[in-house]
C-alpha atoms as a PDB file:
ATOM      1  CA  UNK A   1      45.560 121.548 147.988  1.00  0.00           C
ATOM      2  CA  UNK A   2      46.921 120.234 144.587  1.00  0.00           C
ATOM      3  CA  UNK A   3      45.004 117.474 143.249  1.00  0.00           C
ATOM      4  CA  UNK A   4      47.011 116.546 140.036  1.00  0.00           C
ATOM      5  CA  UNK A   5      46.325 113.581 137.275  1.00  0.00           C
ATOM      6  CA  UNK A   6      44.021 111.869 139.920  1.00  0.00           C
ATOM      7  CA  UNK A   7      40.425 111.804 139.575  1.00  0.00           C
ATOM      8  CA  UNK A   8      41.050 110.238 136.232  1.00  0.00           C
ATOM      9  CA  UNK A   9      41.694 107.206 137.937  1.00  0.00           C
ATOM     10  CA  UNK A  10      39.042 106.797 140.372  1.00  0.00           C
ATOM     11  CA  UNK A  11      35.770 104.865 139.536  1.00  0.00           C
ATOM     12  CA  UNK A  12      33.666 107.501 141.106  1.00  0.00           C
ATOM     13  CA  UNK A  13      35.018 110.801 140.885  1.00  0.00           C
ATOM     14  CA  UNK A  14      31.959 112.483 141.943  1.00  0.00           C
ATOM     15  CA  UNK A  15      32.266 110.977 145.550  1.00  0.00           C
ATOM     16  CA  UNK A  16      36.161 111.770 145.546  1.00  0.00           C
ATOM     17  CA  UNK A  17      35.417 115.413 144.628  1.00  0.00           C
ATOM     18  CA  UNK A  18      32.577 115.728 147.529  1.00  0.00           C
ATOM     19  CA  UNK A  19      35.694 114.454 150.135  1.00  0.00           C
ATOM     20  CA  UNK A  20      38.148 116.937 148.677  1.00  0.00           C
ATOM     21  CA  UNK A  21      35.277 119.686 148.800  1.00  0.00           C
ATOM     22  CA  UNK A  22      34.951 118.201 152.226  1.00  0.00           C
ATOM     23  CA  UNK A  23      38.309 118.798 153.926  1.00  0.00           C
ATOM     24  CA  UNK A  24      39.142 122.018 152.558  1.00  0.00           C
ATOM     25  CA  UNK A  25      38.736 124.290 154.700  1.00  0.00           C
ATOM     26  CA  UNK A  26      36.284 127.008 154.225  1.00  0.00           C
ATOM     27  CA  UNK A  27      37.914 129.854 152.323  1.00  0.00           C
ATOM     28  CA  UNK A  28      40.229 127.092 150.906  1.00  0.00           C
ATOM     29  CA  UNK A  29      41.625 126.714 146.992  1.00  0.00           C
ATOM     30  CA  UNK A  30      43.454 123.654 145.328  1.00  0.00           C
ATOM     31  CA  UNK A  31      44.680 122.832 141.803  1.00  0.00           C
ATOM     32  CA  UNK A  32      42.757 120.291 140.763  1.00  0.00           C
ATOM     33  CA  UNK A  33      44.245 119.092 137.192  1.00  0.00           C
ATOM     34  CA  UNK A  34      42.878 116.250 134.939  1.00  0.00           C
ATOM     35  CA  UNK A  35      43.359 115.506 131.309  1.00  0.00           C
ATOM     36  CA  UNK A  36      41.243 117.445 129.171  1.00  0.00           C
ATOM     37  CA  UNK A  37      40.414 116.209 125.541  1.00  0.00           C
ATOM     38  CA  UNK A  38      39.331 119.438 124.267  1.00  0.00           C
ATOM     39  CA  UNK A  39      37.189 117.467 121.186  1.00  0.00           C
ATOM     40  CA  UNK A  40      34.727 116.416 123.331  1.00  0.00           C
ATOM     41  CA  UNK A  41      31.848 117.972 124.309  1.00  0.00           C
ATOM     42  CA  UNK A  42      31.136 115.886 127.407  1.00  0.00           C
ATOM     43  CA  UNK A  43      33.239 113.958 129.736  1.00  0.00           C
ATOM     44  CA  UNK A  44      33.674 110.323 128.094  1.00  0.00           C
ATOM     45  CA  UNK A  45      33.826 107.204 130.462  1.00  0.00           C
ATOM     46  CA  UNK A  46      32.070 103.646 130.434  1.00  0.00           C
ATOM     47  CA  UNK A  47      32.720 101.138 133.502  1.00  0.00           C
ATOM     48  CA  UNK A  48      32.473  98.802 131.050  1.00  0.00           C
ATOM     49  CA  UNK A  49      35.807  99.162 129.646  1.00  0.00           C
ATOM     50  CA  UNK A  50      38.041  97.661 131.975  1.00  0.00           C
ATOM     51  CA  UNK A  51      41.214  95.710 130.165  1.00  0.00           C
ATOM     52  CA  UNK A  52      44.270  97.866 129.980  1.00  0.00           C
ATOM     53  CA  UNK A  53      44.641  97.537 126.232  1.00  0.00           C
ATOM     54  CA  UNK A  54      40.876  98.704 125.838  1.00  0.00           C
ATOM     55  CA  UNK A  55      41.381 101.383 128.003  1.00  0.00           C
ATOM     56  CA  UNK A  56      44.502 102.926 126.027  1.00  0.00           C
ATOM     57  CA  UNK A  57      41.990 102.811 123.103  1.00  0.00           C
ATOM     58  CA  UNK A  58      39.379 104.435 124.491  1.00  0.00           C
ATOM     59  CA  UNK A  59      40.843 106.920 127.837  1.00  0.00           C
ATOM     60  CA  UNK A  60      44.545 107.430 126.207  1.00  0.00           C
ATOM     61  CA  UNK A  61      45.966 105.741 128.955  1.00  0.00           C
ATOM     62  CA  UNK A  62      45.841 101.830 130.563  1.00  0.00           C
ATOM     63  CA  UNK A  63      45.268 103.092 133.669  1.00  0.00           C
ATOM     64  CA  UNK A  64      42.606 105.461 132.972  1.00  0.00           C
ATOM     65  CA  UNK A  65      38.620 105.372 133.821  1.00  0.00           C
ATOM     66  CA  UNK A  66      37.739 108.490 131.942  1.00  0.00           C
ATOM     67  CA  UNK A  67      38.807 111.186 129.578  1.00  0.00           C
ATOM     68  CA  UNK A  68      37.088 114.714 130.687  1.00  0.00           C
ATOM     69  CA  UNK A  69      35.814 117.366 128.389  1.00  0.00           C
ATOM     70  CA  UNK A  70      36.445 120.680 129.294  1.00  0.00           C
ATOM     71  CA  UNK A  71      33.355 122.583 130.230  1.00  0.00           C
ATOM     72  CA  UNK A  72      31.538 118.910 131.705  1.00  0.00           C
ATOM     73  CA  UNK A  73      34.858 119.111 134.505  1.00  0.00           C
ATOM     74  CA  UNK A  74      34.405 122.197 135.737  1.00  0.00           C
ATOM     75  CA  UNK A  75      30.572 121.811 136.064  1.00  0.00           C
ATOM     76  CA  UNK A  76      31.414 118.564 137.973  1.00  0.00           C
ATOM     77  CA  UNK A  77      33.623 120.536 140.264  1.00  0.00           C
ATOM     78  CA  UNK A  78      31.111 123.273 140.496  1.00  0.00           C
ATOM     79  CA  UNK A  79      28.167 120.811 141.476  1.00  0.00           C
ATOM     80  CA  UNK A  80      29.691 119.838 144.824  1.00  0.00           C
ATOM     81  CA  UNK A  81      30.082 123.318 145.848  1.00  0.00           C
ATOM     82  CA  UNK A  82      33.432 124.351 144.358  1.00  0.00           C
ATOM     83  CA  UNK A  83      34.058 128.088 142.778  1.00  0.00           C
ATOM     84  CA  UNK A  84      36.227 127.242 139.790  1.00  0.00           C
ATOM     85  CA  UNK A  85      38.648 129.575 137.721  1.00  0.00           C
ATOM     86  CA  UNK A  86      40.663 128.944 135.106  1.00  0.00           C
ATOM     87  CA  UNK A  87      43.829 130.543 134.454  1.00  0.00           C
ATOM     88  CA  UNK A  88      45.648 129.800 130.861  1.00  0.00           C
ATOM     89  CA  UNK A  89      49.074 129.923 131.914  1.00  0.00           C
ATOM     90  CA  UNK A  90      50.281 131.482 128.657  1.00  0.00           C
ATOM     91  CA  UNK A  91      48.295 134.914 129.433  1.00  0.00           C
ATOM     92  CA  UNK A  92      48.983 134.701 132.804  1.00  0.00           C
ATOM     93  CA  UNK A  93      53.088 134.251 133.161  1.00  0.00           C
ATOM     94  CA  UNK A  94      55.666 134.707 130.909  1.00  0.00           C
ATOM     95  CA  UNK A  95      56.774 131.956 128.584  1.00  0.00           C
ATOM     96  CA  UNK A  96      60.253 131.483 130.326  1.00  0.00           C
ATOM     97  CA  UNK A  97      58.492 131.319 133.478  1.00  0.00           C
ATOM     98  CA  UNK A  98      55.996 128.393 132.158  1.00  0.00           C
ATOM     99  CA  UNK A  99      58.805 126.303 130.400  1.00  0.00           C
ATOM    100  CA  UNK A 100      61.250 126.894 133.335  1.00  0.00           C
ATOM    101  CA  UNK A 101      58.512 124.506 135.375  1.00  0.00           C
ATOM    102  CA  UNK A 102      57.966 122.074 132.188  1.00  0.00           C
ATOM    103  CA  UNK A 103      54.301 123.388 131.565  1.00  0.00           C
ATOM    104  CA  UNK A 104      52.709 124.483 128.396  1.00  0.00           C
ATOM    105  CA  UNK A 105      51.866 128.201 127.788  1.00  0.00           C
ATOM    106  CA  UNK A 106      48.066 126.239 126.317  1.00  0.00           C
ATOM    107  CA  UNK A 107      47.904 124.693 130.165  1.00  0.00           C
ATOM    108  CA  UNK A 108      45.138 125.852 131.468  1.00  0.00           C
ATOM    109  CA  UNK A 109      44.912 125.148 135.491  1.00  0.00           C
ATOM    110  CA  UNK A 110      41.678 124.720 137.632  1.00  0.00           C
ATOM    111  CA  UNK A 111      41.559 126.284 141.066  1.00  0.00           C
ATOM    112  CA  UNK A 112      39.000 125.038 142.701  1.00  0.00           C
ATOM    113  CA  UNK A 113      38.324 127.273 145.675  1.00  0.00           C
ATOM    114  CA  UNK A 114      35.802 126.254 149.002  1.00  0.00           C
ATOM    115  CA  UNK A 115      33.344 129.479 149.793  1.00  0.00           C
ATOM    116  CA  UNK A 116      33.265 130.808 153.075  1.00  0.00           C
ATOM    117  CA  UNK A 117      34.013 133.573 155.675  1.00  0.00           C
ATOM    118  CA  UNK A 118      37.227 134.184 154.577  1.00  0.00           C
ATOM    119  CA  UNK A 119      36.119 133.766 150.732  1.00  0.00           C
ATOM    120  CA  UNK A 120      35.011 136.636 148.609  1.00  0.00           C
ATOM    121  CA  UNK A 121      37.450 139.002 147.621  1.00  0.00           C
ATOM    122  CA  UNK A 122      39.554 138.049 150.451  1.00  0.00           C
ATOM    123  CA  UNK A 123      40.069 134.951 149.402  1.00  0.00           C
ATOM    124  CA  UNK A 124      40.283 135.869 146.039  1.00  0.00           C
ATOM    125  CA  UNK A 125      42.847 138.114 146.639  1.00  0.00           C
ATOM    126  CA  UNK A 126      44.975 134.827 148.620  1.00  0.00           C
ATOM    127  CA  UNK A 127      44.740 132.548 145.013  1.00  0.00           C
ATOM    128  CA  UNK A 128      45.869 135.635 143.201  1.00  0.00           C
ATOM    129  CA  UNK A 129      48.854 135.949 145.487  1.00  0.00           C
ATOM    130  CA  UNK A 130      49.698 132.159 145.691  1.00  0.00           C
ATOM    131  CA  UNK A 131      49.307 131.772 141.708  1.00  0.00           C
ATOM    132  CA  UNK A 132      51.024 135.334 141.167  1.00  0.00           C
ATOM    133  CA  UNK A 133      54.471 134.032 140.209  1.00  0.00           C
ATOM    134  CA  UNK A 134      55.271 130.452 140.276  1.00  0.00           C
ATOM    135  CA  UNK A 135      57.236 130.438 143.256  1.00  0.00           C
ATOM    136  CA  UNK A 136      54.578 127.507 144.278  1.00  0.00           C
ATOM    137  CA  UNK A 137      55.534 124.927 141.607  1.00  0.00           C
ATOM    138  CA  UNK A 138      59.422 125.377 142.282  1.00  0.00           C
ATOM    139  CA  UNK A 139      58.722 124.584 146.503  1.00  0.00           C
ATOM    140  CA  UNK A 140      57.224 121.763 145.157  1.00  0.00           C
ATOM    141  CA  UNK A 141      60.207 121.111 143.088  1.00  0.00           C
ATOM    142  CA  UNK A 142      62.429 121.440 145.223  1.00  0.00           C
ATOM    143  CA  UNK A 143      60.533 119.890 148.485  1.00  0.00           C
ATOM    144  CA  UNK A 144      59.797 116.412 145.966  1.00  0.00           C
ATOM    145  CA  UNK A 145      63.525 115.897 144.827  1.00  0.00           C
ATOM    146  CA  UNK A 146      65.060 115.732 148.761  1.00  0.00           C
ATOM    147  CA  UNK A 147      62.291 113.204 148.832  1.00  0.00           C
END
């Protein structure tokens, strides 16, 4: 499951997080990516602050209901059951590899993986084979541009 630049937008990301941890299956992983404003020291939103031009103020973007702090998103993800690891991209794959695909070797990505049966090191051993080269983010490439 990738879950990219989403939950940023939704008024209650607690209940949209519950319905991913939902329908993953049991043994399950996604990306789940969000902005992170690594200043803060908890995740910063107010309902309050609805115009567009407010919201580019205060979120970084018009759109925008929230801007998450680091530690505060994983514990989010973690408190409706999810297993998170994070993997900084620029330990974990070569610096050709990570600008080849347009990220940042400081991009850090959150897998968010759903316990179960076939969990454990099992399923441990499944995110560190899909994440192992980034053979994942050019299918998605290449599946999005015949689109």
């Amino acid at each position: 499951m990738i879950c990219s630049h989403v939950l940023e937008h939704v008024p209650d990301d607690r209940k949209a997080m519950r319905e991913l941890y939902r329908v993953m299956k049991r043994g399950g992983w996604g990306i789940m990516q969000v902005p992170i404003a690594l200043s803060l020291q908890t995740t910063k939103e107010d309902p309050r602050v609805i115009a567009p031009s407010h919201r580019l103020r205060v979120f970084g973007q018009e759109d925008h209901v929230r801007l998450y702090a680091k530690e505060d998103y994983v514990q989010r993800l973690e408190s409706v059951g999810f297993a998170v690891k994070q993997i900084e991209l620029g330990q974990a794959y070569k610096k050709a590899d990570i600008f080849k695909y347009g990220l940042s070797p400081k991009d850090v990505l959150y897998v968010a993986m759903k316990p179960g049966p076939s969990h454990s090191r099992k399923g441990d051993e499944g995110v560190a084979r899909g994440l192992k080269n980034m053979s994942w983010v050019n299918h998605l490439w290449k599946k999005f541009r015949r689109k």
